[in-house]
Protein backbone atom coordinates (compact mmCIF):
# COMPACT_ATOMS: atom_id res chain seq x y z
CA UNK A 1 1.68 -49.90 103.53
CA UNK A 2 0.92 -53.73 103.48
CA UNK A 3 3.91 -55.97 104.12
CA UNK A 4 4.21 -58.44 101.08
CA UNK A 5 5.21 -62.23 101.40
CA UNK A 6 8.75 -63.20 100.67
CA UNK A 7 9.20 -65.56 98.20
CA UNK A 8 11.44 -68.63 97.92
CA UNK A 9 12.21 -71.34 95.11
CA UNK A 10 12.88 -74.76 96.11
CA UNK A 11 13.66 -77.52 93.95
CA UNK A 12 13.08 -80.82 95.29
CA UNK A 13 13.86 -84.47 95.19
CA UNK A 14 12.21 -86.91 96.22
CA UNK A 15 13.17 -90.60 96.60
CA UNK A 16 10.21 -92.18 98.68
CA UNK A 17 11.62 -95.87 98.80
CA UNK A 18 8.33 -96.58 101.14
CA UNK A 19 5.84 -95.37 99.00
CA UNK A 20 7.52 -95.91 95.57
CA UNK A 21 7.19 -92.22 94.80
CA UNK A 22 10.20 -90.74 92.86
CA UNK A 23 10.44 -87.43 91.27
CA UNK A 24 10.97 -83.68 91.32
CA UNK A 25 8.56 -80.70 92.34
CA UNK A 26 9.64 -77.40 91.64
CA UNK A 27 7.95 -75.19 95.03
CA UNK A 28 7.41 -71.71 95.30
CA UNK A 29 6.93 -70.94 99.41
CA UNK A 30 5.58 -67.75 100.12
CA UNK A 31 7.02 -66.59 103.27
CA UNK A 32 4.29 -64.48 105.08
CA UNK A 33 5.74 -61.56 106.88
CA UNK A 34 4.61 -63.10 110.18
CA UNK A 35 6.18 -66.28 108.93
CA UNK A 36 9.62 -67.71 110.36
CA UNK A 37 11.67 -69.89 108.02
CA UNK A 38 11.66 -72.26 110.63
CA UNK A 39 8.07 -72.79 109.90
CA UNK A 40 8.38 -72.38 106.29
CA UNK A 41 10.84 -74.86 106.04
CA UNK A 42 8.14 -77.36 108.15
CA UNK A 43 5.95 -76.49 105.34
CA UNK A 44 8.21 -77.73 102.88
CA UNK A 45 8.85 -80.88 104.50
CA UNK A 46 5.60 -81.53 105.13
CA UNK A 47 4.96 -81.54 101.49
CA UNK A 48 8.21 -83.78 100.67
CA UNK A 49 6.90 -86.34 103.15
CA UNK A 50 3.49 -86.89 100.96
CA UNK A 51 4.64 -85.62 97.89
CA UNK A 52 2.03 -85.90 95.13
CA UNK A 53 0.94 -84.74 92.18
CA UNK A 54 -2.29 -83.02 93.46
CA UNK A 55 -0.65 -82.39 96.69
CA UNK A 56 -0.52 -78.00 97.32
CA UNK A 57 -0.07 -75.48 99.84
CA UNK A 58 -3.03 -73.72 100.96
CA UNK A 59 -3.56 -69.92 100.48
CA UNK A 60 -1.80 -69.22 104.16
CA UNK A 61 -1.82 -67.79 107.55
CA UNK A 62 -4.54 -66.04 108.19
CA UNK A 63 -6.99 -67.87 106.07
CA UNK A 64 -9.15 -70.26 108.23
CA UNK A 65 -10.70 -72.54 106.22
CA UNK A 66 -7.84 -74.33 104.55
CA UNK A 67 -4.96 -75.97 105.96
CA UNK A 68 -1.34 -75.37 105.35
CA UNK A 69 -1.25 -77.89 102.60
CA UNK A 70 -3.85 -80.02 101.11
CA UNK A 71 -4.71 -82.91 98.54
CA UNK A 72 -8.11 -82.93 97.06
CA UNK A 73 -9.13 -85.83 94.44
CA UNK A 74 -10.51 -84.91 90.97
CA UNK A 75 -13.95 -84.00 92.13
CA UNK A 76 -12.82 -81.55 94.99
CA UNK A 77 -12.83 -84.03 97.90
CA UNK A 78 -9.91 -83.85 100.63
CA UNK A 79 -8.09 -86.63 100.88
CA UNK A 80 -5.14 -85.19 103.04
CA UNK A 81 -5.65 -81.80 105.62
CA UNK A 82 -1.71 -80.73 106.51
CA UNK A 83 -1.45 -78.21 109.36
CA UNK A 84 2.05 -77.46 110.89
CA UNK A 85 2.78 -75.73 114.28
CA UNK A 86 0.57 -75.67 117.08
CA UNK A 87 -3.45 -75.17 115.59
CA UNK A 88 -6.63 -74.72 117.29
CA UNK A 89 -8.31 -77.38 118.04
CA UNK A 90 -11.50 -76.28 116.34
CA UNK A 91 -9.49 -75.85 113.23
CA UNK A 92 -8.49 -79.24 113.39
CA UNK A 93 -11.77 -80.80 114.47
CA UNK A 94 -13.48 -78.99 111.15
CA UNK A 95 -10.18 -81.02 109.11
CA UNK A 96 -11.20 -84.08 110.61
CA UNK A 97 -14.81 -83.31 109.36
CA UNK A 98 -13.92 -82.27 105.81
CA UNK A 99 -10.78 -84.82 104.78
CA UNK A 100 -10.28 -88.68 105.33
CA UNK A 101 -6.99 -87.71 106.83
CA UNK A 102 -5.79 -85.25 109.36
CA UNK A 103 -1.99 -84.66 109.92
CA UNK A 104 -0.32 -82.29 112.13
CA UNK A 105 3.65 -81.35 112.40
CA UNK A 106 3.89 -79.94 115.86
CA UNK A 107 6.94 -78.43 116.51
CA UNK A 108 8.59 -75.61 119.09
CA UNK A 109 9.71 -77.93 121.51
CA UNK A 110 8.60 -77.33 125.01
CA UNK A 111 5.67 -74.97 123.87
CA UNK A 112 4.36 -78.46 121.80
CA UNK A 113 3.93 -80.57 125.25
CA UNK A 114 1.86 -77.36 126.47
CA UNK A 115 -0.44 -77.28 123.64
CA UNK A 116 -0.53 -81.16 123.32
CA UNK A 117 -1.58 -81.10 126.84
CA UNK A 118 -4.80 -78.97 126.48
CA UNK A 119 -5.75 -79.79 123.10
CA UNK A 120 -5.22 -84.12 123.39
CA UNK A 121 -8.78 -84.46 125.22
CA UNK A 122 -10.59 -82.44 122.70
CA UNK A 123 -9.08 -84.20 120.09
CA UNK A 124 -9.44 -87.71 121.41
CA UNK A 125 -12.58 -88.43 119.36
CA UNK A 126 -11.25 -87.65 115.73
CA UNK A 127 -9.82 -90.81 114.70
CA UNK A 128 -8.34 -89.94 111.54
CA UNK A 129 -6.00 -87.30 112.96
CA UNK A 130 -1.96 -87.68 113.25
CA UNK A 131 -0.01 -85.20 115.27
CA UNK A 132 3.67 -85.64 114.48
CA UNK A 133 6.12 -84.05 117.08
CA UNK A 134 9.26 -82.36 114.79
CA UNK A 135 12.00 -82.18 117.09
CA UNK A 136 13.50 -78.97 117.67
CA UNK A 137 17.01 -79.82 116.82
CA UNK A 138 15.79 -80.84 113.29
CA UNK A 139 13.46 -77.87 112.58
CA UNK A 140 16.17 -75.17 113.74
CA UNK A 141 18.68 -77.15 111.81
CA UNK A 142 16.22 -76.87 108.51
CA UNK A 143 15.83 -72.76 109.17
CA UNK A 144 19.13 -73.11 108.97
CA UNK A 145 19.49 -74.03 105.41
CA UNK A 146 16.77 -71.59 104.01
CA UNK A 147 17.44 -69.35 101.15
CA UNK A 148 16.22 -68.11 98.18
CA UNK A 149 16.86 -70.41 96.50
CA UNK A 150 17.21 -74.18 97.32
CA UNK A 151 17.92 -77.67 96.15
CA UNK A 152 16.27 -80.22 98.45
CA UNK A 153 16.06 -83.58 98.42
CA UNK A 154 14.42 -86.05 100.99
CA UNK A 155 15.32 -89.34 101.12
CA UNK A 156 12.40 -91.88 102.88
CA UNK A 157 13.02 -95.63 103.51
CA UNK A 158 11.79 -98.04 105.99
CA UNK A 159 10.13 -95.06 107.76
CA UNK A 160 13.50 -92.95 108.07
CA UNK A 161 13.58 -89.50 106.63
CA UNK A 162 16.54 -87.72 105.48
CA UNK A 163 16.73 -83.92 104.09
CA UNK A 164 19.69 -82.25 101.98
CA UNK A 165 20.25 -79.13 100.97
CA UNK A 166 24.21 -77.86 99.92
CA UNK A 167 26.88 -79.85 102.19
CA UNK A 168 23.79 -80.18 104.91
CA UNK A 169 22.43 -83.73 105.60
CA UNK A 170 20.01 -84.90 108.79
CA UNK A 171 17.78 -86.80 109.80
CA UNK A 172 14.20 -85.51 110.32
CA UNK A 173 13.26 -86.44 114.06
CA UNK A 174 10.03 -87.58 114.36
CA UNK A 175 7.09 -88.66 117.17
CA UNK A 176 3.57 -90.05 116.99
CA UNK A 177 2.09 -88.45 119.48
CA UNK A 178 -1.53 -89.79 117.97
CA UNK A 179 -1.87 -92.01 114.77
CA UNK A 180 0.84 -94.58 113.94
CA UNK A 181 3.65 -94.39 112.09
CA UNK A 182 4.48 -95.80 108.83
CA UNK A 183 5.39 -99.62 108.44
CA UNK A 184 9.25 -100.50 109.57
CA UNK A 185 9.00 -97.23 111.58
């Protein structure tokens, strides 16, 4: 018997003071059996940070031609190619071929300067690619607030990210390890 996806609800808020994005997405985040929350919970931030509209998850893990979450324009173009983790470097070299944008959330802490070290040559040449580093306080911290059900919201301004969820409030960690980050980073 197959194992089924978990499913969670998340309501979320978001106040992008950088951007000038405000307003509320109502997620659904299938958990894949394989799936940790920590990672889940990436996911979900990862789509809070570019919030948009057209902005979606991808069909999962396990599926090799689309990234974690995506944003296509009207005609079917990708704009944005979101992977979290630690991908293959092939994987991400086809992103960098297919969307104007590459971004990765790398996080696991010590296993990320491992990967990082192998795959930074072979990614050297793809100059629209962004690998974040998450640190691991603040992604152990978020699978720490997952449930069912949630009420997020993510604060942004002056390149500072904030997540609640309950009583819980903190600061999302982040690195460039490639790419630069926003303005008044």
């Amino acid at each position: 018997m197959a194992l089924t996806a978990t499913i969670f609800k998340a309501e979320l808020n978001v106040a992008d003071m950088d951007r000038h994005y405000y307003a509320d997405h109502a997620l659904t985040l299938a958990r894949h059996p394989s799936e940790t929350d920590e990672r889940m919970m990436v996911r979900a931030l990862a789509f809070a940070l570019h919030a948009h509209d057209r902005l979606e998850f991808g069909r999962g893990i396990g599926v090799a031609d689309e990234p974690d979450l995506w944003l296509r324009d009207l005609t079917g173009r990708v704009e944005l190619w979101i992977d979290v983790g630690l991908p293959d470097e092939r994987r991400l070299r086809k992103g960098c071929g297919l969307a104007d944008r590459v971004i990765v959330y790398a996080y696991g802490g010590r296993s990320v300067d491992l990967w990082w070290s192998k795959a930074q040559a072979d990614l050297a040449r793809c100059r629209n690619l962004e690998v974040i580093l998450l640190a691991l306080e603040t992604t152990q911290a978020m699978a720490g607030i997952a449930e069912r059900r949630m009420d997020l919201q993510l604060t942004l301004q002056d390149g500072e990210a904030w997540l609640s969820c309950g009583g819980s409030r903190f600061l999302i960690e982040r690195k460039w390890l490639v790419g630069k980050p926003p303005a008044g980073f």
